[in-house]
N, C-alpha and C. Protein backbone atom coordinates (compact mmCIF):
# COMPACT_ATOMS: atom_id res chain seq x y z
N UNK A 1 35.87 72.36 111.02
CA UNK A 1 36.78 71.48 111.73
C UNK A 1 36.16 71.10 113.08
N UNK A 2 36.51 69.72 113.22
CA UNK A 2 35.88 69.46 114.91
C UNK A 2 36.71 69.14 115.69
N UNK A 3 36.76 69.38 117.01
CA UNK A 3 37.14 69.27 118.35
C UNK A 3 36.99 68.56 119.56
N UNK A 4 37.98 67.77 120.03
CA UNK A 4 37.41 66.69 120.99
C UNK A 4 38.20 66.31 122.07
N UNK A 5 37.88 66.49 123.33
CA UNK A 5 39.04 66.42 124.48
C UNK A 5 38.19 65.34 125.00
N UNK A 6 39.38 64.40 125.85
CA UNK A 6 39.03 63.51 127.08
C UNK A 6 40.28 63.56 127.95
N UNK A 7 40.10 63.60 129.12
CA UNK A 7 40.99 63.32 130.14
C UNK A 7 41.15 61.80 130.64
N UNK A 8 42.03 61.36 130.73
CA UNK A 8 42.03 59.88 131.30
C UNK A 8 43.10 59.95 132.86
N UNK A 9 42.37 59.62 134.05
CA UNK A 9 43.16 59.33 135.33
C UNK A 9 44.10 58.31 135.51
N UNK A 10 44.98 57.93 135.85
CA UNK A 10 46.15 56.97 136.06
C UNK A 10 46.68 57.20 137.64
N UNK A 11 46.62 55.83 138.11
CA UNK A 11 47.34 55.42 139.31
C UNK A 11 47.70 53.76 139.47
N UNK A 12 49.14 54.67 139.59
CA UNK A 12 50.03 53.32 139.87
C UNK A 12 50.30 53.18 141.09
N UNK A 13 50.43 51.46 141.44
CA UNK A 13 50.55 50.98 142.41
C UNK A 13 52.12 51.24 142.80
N UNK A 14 53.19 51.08 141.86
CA UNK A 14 54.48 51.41 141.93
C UNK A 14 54.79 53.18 141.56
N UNK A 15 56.27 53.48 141.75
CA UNK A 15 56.98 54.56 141.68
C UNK A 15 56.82 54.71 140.17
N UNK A 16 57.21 53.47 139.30
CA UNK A 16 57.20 53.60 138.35
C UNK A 16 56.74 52.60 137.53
N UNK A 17 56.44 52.60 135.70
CA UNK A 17 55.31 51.91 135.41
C UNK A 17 55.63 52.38 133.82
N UNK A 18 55.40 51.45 133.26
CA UNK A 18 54.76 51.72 131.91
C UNK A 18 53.56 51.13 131.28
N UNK A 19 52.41 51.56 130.80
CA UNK A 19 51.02 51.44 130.54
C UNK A 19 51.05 51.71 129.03
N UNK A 20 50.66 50.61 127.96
CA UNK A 20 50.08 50.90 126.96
C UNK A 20 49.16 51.51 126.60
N UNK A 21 48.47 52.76 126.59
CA UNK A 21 47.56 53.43 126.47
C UNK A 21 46.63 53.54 124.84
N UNK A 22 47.33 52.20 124.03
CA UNK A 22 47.13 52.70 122.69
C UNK A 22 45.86 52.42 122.00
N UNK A 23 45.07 51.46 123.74
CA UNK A 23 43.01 51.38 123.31
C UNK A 23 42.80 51.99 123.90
N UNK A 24 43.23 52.80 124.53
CA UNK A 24 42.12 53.97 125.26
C UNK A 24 42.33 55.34 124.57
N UNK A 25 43.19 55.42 123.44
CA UNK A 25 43.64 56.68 122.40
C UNK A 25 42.57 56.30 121.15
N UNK A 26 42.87 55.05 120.84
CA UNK A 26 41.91 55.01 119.45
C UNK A 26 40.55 54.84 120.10
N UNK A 27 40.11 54.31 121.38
CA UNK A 27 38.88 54.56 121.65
C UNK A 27 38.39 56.05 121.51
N UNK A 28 38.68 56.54 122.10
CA UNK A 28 39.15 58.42 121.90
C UNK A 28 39.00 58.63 120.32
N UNK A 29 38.96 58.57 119.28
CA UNK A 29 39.49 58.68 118.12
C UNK A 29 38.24 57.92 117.47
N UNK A 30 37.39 56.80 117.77
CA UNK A 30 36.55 56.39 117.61
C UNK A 30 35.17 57.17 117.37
N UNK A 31 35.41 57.61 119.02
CA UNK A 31 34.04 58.07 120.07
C UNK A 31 34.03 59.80 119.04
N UNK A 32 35.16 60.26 118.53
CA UNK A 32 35.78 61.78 118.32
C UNK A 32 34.62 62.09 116.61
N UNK A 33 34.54 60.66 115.88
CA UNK A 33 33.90 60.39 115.02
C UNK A 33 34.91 61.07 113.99
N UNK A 34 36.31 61.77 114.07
CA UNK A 34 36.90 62.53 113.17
C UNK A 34 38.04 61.55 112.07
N UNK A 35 38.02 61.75 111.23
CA UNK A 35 38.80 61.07 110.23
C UNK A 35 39.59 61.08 109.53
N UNK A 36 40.13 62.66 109.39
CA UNK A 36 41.36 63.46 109.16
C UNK A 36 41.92 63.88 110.03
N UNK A 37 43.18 64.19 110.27
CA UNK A 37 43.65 65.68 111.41
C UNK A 37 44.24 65.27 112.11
N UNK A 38 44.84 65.75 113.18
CA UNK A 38 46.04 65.16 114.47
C UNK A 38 45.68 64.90 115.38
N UNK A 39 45.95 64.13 116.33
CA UNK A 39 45.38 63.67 117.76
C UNK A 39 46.70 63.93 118.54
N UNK A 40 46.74 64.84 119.42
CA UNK A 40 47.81 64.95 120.60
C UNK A 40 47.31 64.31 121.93
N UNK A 41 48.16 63.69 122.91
CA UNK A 41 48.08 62.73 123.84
C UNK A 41 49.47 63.53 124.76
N UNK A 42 49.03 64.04 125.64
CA UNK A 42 50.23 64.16 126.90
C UNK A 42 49.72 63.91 128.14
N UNK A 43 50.78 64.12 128.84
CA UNK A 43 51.03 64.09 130.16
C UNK A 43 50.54 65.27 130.90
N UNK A 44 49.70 65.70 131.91
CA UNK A 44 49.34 66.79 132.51
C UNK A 44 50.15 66.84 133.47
N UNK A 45 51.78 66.20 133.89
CA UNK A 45 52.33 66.70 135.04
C UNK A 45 53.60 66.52 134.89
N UNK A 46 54.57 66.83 135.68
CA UNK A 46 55.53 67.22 135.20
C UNK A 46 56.67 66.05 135.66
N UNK A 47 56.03 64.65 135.98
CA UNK A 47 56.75 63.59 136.49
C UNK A 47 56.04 62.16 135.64
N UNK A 48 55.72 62.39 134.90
CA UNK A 48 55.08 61.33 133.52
C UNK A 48 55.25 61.74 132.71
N UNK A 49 54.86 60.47 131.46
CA UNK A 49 55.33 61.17 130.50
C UNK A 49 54.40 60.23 129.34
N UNK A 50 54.46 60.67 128.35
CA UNK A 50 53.46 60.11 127.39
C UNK A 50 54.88 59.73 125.43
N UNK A 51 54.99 58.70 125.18
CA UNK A 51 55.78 58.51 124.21
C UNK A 51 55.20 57.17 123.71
N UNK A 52 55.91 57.25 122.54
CA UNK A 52 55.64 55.71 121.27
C UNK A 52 56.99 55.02 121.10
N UNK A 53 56.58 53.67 121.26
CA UNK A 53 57.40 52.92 121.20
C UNK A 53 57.01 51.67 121.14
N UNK A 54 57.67 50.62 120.74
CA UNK A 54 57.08 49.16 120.63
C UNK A 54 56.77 48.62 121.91
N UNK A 55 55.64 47.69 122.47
CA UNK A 55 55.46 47.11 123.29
C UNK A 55 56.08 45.60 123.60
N UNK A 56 57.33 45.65 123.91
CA UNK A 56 57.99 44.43 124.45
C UNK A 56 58.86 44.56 125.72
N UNK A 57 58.67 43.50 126.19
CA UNK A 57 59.15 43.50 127.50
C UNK A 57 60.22 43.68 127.53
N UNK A 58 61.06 43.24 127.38
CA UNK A 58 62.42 43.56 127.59
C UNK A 58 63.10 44.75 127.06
N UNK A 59 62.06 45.58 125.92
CA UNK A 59 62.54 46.94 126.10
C UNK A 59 61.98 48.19 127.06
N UNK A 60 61.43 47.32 127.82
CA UNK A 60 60.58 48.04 128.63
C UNK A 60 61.70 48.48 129.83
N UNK A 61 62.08 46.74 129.97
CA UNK A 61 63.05 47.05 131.18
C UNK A 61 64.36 47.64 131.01
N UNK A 62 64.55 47.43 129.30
CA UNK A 62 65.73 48.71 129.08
C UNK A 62 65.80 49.77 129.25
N UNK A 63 64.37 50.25 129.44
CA UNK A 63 64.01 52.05 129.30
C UNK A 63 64.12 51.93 131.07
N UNK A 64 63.36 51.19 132.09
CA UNK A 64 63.75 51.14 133.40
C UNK A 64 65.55 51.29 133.68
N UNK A 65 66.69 50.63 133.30
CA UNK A 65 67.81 50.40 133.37
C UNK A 65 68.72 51.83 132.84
N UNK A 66 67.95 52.16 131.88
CA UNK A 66 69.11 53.28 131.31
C UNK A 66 68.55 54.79 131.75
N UNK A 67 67.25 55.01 132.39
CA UNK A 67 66.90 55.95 133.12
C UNK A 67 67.19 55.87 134.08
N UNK A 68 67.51 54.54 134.99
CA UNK A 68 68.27 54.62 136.42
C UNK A 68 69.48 54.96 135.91
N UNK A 69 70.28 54.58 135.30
CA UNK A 69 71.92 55.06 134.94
C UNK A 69 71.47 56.50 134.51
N UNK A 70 71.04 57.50 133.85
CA UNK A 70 71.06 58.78 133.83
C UNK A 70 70.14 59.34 135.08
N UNK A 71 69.46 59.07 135.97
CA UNK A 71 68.87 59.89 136.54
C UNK A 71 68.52 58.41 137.61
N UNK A 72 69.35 58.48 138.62
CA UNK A 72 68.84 57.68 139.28
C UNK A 72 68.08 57.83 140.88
N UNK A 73 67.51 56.99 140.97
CA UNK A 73 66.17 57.81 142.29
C UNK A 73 66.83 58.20 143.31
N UNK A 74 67.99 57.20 143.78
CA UNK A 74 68.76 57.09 145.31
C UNK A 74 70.49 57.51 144.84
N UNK A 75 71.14 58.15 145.37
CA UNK A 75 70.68 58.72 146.69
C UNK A 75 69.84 59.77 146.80
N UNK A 76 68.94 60.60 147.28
CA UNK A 76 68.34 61.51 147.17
C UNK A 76 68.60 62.33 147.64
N UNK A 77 69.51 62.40 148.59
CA UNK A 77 70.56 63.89 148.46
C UNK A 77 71.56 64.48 147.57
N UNK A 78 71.08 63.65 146.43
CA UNK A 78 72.18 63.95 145.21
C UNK A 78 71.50 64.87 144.45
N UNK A 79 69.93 65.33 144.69
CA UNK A 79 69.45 66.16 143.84
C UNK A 79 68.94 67.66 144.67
N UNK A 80 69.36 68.72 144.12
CA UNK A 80 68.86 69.88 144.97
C UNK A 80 67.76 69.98 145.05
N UNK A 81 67.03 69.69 144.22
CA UNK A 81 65.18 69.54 144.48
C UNK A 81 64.61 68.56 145.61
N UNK A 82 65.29 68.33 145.97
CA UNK A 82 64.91 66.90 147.07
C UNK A 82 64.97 67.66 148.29
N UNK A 83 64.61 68.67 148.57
CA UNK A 83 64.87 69.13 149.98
C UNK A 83 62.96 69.32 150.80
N UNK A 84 62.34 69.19 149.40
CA UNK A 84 60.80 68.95 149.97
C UNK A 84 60.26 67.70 149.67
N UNK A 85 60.50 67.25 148.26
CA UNK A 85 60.37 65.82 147.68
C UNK A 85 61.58 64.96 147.25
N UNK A 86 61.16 63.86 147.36
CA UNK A 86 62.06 63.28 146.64
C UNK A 86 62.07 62.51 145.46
N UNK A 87 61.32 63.56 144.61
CA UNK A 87 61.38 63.16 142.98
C UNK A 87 61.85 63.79 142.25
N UNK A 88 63.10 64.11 142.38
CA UNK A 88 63.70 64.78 141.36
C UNK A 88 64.29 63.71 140.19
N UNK A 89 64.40 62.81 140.37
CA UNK A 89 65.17 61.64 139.26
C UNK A 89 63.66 61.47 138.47
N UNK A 90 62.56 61.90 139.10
CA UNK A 90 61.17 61.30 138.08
C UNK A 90 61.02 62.30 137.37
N UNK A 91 61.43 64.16 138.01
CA UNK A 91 61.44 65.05 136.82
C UNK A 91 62.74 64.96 135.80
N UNK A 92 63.30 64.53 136.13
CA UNK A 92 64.53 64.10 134.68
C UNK A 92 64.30 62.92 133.92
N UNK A 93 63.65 62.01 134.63
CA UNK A 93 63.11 60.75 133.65
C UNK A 93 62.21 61.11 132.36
N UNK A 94 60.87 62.16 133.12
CA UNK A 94 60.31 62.80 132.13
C UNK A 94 60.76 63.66 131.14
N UNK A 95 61.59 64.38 131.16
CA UNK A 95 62.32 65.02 130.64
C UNK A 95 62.91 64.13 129.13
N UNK A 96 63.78 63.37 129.43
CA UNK A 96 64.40 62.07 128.60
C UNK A 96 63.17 61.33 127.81
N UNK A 97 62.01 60.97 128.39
CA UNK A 97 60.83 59.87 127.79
C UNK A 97 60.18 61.34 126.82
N UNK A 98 60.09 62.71 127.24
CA UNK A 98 58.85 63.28 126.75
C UNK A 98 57.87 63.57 127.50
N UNK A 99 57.33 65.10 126.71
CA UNK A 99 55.83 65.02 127.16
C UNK A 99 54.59 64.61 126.83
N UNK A 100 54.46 64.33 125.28
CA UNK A 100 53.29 64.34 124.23
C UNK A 100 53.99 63.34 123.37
N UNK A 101 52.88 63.19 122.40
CA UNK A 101 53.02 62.79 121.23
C UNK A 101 51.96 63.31 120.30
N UNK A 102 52.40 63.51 118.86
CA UNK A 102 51.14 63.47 118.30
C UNK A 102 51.07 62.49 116.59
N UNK A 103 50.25 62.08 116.52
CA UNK A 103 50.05 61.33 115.74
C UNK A 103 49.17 61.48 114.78
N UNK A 104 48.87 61.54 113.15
CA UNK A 104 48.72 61.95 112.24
C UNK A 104 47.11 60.67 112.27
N UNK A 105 45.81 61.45 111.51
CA UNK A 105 44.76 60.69 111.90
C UNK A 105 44.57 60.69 109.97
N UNK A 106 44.46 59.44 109.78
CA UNK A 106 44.04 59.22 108.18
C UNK A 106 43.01 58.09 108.00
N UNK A 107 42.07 58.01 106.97
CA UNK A 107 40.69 57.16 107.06
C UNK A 107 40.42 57.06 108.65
N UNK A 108 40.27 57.66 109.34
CA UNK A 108 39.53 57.19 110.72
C UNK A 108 40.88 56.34 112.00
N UNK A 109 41.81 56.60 111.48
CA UNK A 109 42.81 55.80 111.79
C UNK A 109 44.07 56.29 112.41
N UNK A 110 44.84 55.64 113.76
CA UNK A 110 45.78 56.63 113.69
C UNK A 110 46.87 56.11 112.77
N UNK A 111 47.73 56.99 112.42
CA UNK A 111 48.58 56.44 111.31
C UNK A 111 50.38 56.41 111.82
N UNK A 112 49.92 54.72 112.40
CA UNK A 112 51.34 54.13 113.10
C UNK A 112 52.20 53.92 111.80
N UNK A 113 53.62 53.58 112.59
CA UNK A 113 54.10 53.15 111.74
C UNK A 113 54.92 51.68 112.24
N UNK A 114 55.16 50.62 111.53
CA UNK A 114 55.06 49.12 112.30
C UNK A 114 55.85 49.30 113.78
N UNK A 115 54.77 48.71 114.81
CA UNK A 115 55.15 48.58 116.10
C UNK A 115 54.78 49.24 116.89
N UNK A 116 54.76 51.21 116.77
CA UNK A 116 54.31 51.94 117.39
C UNK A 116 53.41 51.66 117.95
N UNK A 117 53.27 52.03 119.45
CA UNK A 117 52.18 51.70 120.41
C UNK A 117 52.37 52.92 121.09
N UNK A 118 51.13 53.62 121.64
CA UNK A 118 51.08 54.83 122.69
C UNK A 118 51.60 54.31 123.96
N UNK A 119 52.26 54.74 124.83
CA UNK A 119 52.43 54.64 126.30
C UNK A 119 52.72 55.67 127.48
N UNK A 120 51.90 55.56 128.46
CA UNK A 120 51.81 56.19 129.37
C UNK A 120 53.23 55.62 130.41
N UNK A 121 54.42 56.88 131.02
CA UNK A 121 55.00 56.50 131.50
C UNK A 121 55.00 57.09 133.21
N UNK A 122 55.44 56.19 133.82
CA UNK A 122 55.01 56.97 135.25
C UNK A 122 56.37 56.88 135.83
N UNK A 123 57.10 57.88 136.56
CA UNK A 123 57.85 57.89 137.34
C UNK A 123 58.23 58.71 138.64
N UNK A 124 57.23 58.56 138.98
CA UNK A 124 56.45 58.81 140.30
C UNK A 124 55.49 59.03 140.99
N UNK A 125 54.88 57.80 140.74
CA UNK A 125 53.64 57.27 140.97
C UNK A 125 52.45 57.09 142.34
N UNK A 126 52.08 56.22 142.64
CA UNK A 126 51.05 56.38 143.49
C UNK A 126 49.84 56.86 143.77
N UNK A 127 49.60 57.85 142.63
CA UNK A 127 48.66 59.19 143.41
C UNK A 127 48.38 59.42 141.71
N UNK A 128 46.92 60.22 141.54
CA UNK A 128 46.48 60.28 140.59
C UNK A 128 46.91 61.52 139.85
N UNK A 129 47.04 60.75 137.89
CA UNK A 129 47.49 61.57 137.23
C UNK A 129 47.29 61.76 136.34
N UNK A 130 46.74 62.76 135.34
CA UNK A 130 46.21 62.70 134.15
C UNK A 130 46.61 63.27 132.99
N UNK A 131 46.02 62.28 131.79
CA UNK A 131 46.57 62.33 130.52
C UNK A 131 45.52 63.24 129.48
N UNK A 132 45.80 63.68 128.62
CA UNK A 132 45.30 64.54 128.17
C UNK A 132 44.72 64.15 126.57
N UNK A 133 43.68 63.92 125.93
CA UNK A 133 44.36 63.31 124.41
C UNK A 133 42.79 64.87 123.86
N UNK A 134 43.37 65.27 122.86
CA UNK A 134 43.13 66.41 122.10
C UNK A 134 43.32 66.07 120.54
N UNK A 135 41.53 65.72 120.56
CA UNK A 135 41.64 65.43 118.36
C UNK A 135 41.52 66.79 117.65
N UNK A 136 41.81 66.62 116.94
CA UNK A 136 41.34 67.94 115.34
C UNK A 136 41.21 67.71 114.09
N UNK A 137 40.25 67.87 113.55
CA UNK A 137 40.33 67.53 112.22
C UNK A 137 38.87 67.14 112.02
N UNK A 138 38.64 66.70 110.95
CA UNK A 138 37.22 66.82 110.37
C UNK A 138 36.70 65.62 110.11
């Protein structure tokens, strides 16, 4: 069986962000030369988040809209963690989006199912952060 890590860095200009990550996974998956086996993709921190979902805009800004209604940034004395930072609404965002995904690798391929796209989610951003993607298989 073979083995294959890459780390990928991310910085956003905003608090928050969503990034299709789903050519820089099969590049990964390419470069890995493996053609069976699972490919896992997460988040290395505990305020992003890594999930599948279709790439369209306007569900993009649904996932913005209904994570502010459950976990919203302001006021920030509404969260007890906020007494050093004030990202506690970005560790509950993550929480809700996920940490990982993993996705099933067949002929050389990852094996979506219609629409699925990888995405990197950021919700609390600025400052560099990294993703993790881990192949296996033969």
């Amino acid at each position: 069986m073979k083995s294959y890590r890459k780390v990928f860095i991310f910085h956003t200009n905003t608090r928050r962000a969503f990034i299709n990550i789903t050519q820089q996974v099969e590049a990964c998956l390419k470069e890995s030369g493996i053609k069976e086996g699972l490919l896992l993709c997460n988040s290395m921190h505990i305020t992003s988040s890594v999930f599948i979902n279709d790439d369209e805009t306007g569900l993009h800004k649904d996932f913005e809209t209904f994570l502010e209604k459950l976990a919203p940034e302001k006021p920030y004395d509404q969260y007890y963690h906020n007494g050093y930072e004030d990202n506690a609404d970005a560790h509950l965002k993550r929480t809700i989006m996920g940490r990982e995904v993993v996705v099933a690798i067949t002929n050389g391929r990852l094996d979506f199912g219609p629409w699925e796209q990888i995405f990197y989610g950021e919700f609390d951003g600025k400052r560099d952060k990294r993703v993790l993607v881990k192949i296996i298989g033969e």
